[in-house]
C-alpha atoms as a PDB file:
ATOM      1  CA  UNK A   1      12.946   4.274   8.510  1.00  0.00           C
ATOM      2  CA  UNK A   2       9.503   4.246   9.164  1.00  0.00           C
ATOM      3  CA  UNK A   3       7.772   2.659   5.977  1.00  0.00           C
ATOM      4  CA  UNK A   4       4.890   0.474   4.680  1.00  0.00           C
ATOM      5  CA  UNK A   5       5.019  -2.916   5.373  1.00  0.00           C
ATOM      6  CA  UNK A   6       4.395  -3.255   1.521  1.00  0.00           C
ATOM      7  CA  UNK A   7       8.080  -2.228   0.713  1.00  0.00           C
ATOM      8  CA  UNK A   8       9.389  -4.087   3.225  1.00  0.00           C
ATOM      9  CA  UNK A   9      11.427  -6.329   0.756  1.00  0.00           C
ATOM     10  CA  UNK A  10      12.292  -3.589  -1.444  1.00  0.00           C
ATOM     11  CA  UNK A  11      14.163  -1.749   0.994  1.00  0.00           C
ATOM     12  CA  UNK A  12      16.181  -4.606   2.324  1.00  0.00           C
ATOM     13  CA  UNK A  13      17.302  -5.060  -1.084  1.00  0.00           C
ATOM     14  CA  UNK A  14      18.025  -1.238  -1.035  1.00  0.00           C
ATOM     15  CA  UNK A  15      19.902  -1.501   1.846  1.00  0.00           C
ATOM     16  CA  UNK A  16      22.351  -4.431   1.242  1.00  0.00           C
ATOM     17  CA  UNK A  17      23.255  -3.583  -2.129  1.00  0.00           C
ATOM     18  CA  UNK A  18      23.991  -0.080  -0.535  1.00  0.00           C
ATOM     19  CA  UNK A  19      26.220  -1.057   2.358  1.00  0.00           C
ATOM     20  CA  UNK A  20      23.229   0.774   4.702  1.00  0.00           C
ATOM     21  CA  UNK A  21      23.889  -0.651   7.957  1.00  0.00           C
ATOM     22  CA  UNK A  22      22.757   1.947   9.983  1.00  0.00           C
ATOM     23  CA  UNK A  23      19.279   1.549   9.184  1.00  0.00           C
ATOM     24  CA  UNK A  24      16.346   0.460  11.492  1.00  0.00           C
ATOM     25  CA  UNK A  25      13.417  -0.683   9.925  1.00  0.00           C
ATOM     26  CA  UNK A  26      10.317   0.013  11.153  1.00  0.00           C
ATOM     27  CA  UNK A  27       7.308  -1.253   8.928  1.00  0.00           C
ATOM     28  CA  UNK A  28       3.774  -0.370   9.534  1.00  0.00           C
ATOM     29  CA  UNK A  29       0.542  -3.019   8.408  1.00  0.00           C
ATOM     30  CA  UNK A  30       0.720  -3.210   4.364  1.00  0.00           C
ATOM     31  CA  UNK A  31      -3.186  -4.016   4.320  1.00  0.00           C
ATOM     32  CA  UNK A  32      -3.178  -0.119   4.496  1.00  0.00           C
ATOM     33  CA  UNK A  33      -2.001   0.253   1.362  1.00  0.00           C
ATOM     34  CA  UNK A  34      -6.379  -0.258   0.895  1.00  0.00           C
ATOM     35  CA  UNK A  35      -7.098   1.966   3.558  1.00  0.00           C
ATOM     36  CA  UNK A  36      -5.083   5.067   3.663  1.00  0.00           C
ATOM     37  CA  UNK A  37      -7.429   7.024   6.138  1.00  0.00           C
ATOM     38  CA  UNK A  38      -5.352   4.634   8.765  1.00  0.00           C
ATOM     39  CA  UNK A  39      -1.876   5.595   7.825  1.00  0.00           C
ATOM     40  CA  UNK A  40      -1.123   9.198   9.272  1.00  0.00           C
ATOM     41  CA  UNK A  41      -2.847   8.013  13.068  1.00  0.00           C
ATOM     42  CA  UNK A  42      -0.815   4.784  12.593  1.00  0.00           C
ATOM     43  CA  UNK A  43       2.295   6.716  11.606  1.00  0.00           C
ATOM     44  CA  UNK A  44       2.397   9.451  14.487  1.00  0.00           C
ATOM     45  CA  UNK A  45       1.606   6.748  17.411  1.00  0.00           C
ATOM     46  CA  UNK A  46       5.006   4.927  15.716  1.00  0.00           C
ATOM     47  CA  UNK A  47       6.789   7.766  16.042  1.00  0.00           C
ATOM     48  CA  UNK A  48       5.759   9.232  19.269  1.00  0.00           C
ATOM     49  CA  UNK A  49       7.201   5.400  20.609  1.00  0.00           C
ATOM     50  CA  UNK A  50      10.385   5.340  18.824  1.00  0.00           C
ATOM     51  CA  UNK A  51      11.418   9.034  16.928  1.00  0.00           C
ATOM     52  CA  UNK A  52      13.424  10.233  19.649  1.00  0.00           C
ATOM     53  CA  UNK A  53      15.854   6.726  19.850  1.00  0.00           C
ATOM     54  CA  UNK A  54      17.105   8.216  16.260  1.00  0.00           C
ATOM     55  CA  UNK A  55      19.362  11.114  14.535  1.00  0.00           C
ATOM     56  CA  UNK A  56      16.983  11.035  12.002  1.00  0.00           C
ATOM     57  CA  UNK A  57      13.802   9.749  10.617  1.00  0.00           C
ATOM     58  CA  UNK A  58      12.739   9.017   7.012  1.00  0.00           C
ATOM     59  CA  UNK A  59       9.379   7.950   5.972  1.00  0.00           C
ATOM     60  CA  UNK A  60       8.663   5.354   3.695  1.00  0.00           C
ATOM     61  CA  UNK A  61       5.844   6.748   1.981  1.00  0.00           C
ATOM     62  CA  UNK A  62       4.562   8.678  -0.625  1.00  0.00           C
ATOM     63  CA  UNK A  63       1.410  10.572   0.425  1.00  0.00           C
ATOM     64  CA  UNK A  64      -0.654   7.573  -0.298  1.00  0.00           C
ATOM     65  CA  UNK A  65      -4.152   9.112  -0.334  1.00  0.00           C
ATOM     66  CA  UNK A  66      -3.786  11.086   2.994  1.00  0.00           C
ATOM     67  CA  UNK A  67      -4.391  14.324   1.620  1.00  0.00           C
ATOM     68  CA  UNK A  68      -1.429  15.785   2.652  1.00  0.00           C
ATOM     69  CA  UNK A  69      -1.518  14.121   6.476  1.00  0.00           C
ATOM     70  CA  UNK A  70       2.214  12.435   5.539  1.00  0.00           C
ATOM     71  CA  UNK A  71       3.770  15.662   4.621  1.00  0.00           C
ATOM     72  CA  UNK A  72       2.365  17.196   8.093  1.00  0.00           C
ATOM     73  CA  UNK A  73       3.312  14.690  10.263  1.00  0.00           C
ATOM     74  CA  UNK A  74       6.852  14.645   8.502  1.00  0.00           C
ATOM     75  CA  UNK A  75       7.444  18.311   9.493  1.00  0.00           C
ATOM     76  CA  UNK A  76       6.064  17.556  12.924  1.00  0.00           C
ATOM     77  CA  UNK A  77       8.420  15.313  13.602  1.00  0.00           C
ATOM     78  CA  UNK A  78      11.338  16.327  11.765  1.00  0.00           C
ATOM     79  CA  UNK A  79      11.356  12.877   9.336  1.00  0.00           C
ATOM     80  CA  UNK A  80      11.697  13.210   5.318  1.00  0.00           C
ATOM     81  CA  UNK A  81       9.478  11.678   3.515  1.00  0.00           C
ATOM     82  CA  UNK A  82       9.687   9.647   0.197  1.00  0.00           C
ATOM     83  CA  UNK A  83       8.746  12.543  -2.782  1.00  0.00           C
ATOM     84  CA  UNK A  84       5.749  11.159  -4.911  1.00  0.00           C
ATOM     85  CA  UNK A  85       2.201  10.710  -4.590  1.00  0.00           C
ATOM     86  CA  UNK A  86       2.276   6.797  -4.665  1.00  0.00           C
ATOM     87  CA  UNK A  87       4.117   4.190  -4.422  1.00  0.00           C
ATOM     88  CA  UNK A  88       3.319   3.468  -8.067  1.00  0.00           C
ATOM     89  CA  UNK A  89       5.179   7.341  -8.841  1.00  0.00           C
ATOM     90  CA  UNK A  90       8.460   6.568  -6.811  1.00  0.00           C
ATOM     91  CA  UNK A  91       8.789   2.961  -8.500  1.00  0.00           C
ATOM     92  CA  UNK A  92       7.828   4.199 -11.906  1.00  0.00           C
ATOM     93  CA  UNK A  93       9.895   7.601 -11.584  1.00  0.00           C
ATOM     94  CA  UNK A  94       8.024  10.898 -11.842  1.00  0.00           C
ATOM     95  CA  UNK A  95       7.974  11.321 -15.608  1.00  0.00           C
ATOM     96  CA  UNK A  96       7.193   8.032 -16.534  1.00  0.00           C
ATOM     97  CA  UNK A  97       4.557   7.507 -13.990  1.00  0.00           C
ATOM     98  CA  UNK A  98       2.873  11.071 -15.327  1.00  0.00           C
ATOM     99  CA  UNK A  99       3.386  10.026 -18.893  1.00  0.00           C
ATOM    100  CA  UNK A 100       1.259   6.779 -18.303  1.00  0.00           C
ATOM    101  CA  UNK A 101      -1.344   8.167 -15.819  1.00  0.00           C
ATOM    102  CA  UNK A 102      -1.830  11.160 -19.080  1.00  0.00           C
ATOM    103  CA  UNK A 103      -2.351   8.623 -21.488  1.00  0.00           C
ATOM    104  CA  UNK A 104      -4.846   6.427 -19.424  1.00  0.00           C
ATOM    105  CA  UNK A 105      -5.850   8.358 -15.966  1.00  0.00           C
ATOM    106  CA  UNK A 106      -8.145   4.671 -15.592  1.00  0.00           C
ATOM    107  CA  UNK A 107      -5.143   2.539 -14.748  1.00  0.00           C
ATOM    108  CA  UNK A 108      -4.757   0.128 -11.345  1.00  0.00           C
ATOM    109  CA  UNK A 109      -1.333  -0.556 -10.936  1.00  0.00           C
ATOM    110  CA  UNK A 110       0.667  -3.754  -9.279  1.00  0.00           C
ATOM    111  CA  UNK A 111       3.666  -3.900  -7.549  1.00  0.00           C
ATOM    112  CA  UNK A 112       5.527  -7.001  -6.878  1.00  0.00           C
ATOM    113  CA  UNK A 113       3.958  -7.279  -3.344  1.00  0.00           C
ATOM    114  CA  UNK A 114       0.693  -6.645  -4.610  1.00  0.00           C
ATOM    115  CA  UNK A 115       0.895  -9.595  -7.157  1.00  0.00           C
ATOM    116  CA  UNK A 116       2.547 -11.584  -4.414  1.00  0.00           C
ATOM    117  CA  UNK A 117      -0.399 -11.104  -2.049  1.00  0.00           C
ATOM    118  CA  UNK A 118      -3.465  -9.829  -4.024  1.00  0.00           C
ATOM    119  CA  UNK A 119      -6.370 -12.028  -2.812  1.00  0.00           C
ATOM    120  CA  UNK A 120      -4.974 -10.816   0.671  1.00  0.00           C
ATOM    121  CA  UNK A 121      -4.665  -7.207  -0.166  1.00  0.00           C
ATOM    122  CA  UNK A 122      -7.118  -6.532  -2.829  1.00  0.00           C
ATOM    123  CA  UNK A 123      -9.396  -8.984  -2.918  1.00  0.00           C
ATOM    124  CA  UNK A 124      -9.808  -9.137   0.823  1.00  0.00           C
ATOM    125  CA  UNK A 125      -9.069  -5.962   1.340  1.00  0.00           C
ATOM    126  CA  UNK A 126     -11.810  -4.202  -0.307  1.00  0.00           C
ATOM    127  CA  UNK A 127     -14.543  -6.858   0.838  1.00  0.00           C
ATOM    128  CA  UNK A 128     -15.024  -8.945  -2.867  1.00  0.00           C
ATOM    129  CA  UNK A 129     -14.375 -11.716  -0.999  1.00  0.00           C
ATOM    130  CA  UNK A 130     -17.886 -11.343   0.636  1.00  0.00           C
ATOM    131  CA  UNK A 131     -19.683  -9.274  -1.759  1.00  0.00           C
ATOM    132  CA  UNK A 132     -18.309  -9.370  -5.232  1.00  0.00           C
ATOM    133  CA  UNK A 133     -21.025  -7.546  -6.491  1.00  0.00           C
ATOM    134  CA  UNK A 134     -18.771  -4.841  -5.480  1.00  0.00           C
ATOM    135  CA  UNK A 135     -16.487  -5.520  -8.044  1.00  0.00           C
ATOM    136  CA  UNK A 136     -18.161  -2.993 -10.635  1.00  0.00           C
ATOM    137  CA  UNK A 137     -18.571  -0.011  -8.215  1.00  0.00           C
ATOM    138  CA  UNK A 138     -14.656  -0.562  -7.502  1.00  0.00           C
ATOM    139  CA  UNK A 139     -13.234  -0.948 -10.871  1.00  0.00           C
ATOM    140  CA  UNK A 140     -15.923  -0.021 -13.339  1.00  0.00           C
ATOM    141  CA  UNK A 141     -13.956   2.978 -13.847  1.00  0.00           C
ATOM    142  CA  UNK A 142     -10.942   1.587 -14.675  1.00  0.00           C
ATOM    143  CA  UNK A 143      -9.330   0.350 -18.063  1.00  0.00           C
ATOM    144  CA  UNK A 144      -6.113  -1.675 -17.890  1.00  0.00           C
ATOM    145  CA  UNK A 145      -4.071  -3.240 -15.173  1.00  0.00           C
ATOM    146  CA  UNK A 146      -0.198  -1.640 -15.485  1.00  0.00           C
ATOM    147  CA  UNK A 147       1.929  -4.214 -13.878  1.00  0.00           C
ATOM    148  CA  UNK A 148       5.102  -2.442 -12.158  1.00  0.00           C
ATOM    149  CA  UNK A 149       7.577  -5.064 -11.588  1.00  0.00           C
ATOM    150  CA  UNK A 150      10.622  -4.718  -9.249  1.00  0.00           C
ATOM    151  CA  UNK A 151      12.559  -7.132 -10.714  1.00  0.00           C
ATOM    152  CA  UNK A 152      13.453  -6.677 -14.148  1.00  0.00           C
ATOM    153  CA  UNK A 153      12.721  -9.914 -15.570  1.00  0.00           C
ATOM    154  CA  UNK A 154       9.942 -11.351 -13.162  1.00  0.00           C
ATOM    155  CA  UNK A 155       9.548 -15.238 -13.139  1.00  0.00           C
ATOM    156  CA  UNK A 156       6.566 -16.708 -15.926  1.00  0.00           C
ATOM    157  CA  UNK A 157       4.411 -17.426 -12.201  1.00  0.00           C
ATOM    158  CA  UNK A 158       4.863 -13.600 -11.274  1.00  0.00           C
ATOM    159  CA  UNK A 159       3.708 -12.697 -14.097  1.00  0.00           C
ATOM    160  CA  UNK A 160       1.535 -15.552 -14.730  1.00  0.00           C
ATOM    161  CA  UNK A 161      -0.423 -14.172 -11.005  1.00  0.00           C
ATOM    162  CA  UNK A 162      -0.494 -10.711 -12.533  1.00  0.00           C
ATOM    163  CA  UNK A 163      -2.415 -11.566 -15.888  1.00  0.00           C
ATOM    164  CA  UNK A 164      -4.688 -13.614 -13.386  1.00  0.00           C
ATOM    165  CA  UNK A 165      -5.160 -10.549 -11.238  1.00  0.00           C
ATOM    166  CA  UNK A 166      -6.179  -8.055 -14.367  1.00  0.00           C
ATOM    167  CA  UNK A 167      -8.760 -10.864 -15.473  1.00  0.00           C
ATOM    168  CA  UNK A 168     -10.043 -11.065 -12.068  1.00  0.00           C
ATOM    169  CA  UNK A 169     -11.079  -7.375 -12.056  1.00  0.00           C
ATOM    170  CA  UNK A 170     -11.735  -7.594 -15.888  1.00  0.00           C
ATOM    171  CA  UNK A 171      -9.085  -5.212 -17.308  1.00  0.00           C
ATOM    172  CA  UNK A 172      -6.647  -5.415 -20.212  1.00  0.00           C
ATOM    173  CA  UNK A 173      -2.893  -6.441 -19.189  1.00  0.00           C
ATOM    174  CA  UNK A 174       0.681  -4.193 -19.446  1.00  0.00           C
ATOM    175  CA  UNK A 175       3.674  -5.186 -17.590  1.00  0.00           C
ATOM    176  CA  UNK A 176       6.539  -2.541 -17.191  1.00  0.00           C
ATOM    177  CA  UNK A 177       9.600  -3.738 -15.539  1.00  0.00           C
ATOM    178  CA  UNK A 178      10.359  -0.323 -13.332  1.00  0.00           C
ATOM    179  CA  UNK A 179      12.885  -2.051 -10.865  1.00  0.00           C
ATOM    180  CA  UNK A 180      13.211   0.327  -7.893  1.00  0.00           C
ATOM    181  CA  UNK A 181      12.754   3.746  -9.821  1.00  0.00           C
ATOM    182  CA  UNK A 182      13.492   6.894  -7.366  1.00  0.00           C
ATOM    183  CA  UNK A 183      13.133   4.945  -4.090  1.00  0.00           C
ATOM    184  CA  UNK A 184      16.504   3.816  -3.986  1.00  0.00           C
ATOM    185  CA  UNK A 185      17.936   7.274  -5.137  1.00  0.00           C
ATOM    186  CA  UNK A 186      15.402   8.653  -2.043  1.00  0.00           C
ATOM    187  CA  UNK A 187      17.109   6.330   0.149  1.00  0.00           C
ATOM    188  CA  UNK A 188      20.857   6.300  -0.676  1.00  0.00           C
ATOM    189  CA  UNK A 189      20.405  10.312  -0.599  1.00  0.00           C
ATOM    190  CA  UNK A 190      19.101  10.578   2.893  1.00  0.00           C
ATOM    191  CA  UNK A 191      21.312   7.882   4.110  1.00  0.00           C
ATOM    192  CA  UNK A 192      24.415   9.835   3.446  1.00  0.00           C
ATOM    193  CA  UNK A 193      22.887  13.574   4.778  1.00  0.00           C
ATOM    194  CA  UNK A 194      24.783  14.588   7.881  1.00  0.00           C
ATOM    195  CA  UNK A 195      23.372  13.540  10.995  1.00  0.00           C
ATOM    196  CA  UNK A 196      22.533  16.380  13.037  1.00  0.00           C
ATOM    197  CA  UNK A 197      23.448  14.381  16.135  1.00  0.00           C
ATOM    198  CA  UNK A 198      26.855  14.560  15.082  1.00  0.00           C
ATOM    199  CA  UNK A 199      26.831  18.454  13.659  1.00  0.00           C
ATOM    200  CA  UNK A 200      24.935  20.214  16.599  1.00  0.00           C
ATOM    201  CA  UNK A 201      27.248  22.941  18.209  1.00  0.00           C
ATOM    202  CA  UNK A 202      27.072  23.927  20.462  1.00  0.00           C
ATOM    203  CA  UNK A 203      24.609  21.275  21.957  1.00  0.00           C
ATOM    204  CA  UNK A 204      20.960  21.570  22.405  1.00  0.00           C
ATOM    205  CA  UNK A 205      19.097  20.484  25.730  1.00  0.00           C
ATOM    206  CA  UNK A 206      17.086  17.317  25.457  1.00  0.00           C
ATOM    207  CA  UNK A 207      14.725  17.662  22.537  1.00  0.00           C
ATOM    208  CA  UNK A 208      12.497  15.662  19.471  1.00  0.00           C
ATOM    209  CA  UNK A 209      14.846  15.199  16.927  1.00  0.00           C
ATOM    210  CA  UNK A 210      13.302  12.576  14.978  1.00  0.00           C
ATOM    211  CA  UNK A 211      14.504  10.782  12.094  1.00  0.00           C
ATOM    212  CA  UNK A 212      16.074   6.933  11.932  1.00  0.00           C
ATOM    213  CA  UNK A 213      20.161   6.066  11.276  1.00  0.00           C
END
């Protein structure tokens, strides 16, 4: 798996409480999660290195703000990719995530990681650090924070960080415990497709079939 170093801890989770042990883990720089124009150039150097050392290749994003770029490169190189737009969709589930962008389209959203390391990620990120004059052209748009939590009952500093975080940008407060939503189901799925390694027949000369066991 070739993922976002955001979900990183999320998918080890994934993995143990699965039994996956025939998962790699390869994560890509989470401060991207800001910056999505880096992720598809960032993705297809990764896998031009390592695709070909696996039966099979998932990748562990949504599109992210490429545009379409993930879904591309997935069918270039023979990976799946996690369904969903965001992160935010896969965590929240499809219906629920639609249901709350619907009733508020001007919603920024927090995962765990994203509480965890906002000044880093956000803050940082987007340069209101050094010009937080910024702050307004960023958010001005926006109305409420929607705190996604991982863990269904997050400790009172979690979510003491995420209030602190929705002040910081000025926006009203909602937390909604979403655990892992569809990315585990994503996961588990593709982890128990056959591998074509093992079904090819008769077998095919040396090729690019890339996707991670």
């Amino acid at each position: 798996m070739l993922a976002c170093g955001a979900l990183v801890r999320e998918l080890q989770e994934i993995f143990a409480a699965n039994g996956l042990d025939n998962f790699t883990l390869e994560c890509l720089p989470a401060q991207w999660h800001m910056t999505p124009a880096k992720i598809p150039g960032g993705l297809r150097q990764r896998l031009d290195d390592k695709a070909d050392q696996f039966d099979q290749v998932m990748i562990g994003y949504a599109d992210c703000g490429t545009a379409g770029e993930v879904d591309r490169i997935a069918e270039e190189y023979n990976a799946v990719r996690i369904p969903g737009e965001h992160c935010f969709e896969f965590f929240a589930g499809r219906d629920t995530f639609a249901a709350l962008h619907d009733a508020d389209p001007g919603t920024f959203y927090l995962t765990d990681y994203l509480v965890r390391y906002f000044d880093r990620v956000v803050i940082a990120g987007l340069g209101l650090d050094r010009h937080p004059e910024l702050l307004d052209a960023y958010f001005g748009n926006y109305n409420k924070v929607v705190y996604l939590s991982q863990q269904p009952d997050p400790t009172p500093e979690q979510l003491s960080a995420a209030r602190a975080a929705a002040a910081r940008l000025g926006l009203s407060f909602e937390h909604l415990p979403s655990g892992f939503g569809e990315l585990e189901e994503a996961v588990v799925s593709f982890a128990s497709a056959p591998s074509p390694s093992r079904d090819r027949s008769p077998p095919l000369p040396p090729q690019r079939l890339r996707a991670p066991s």
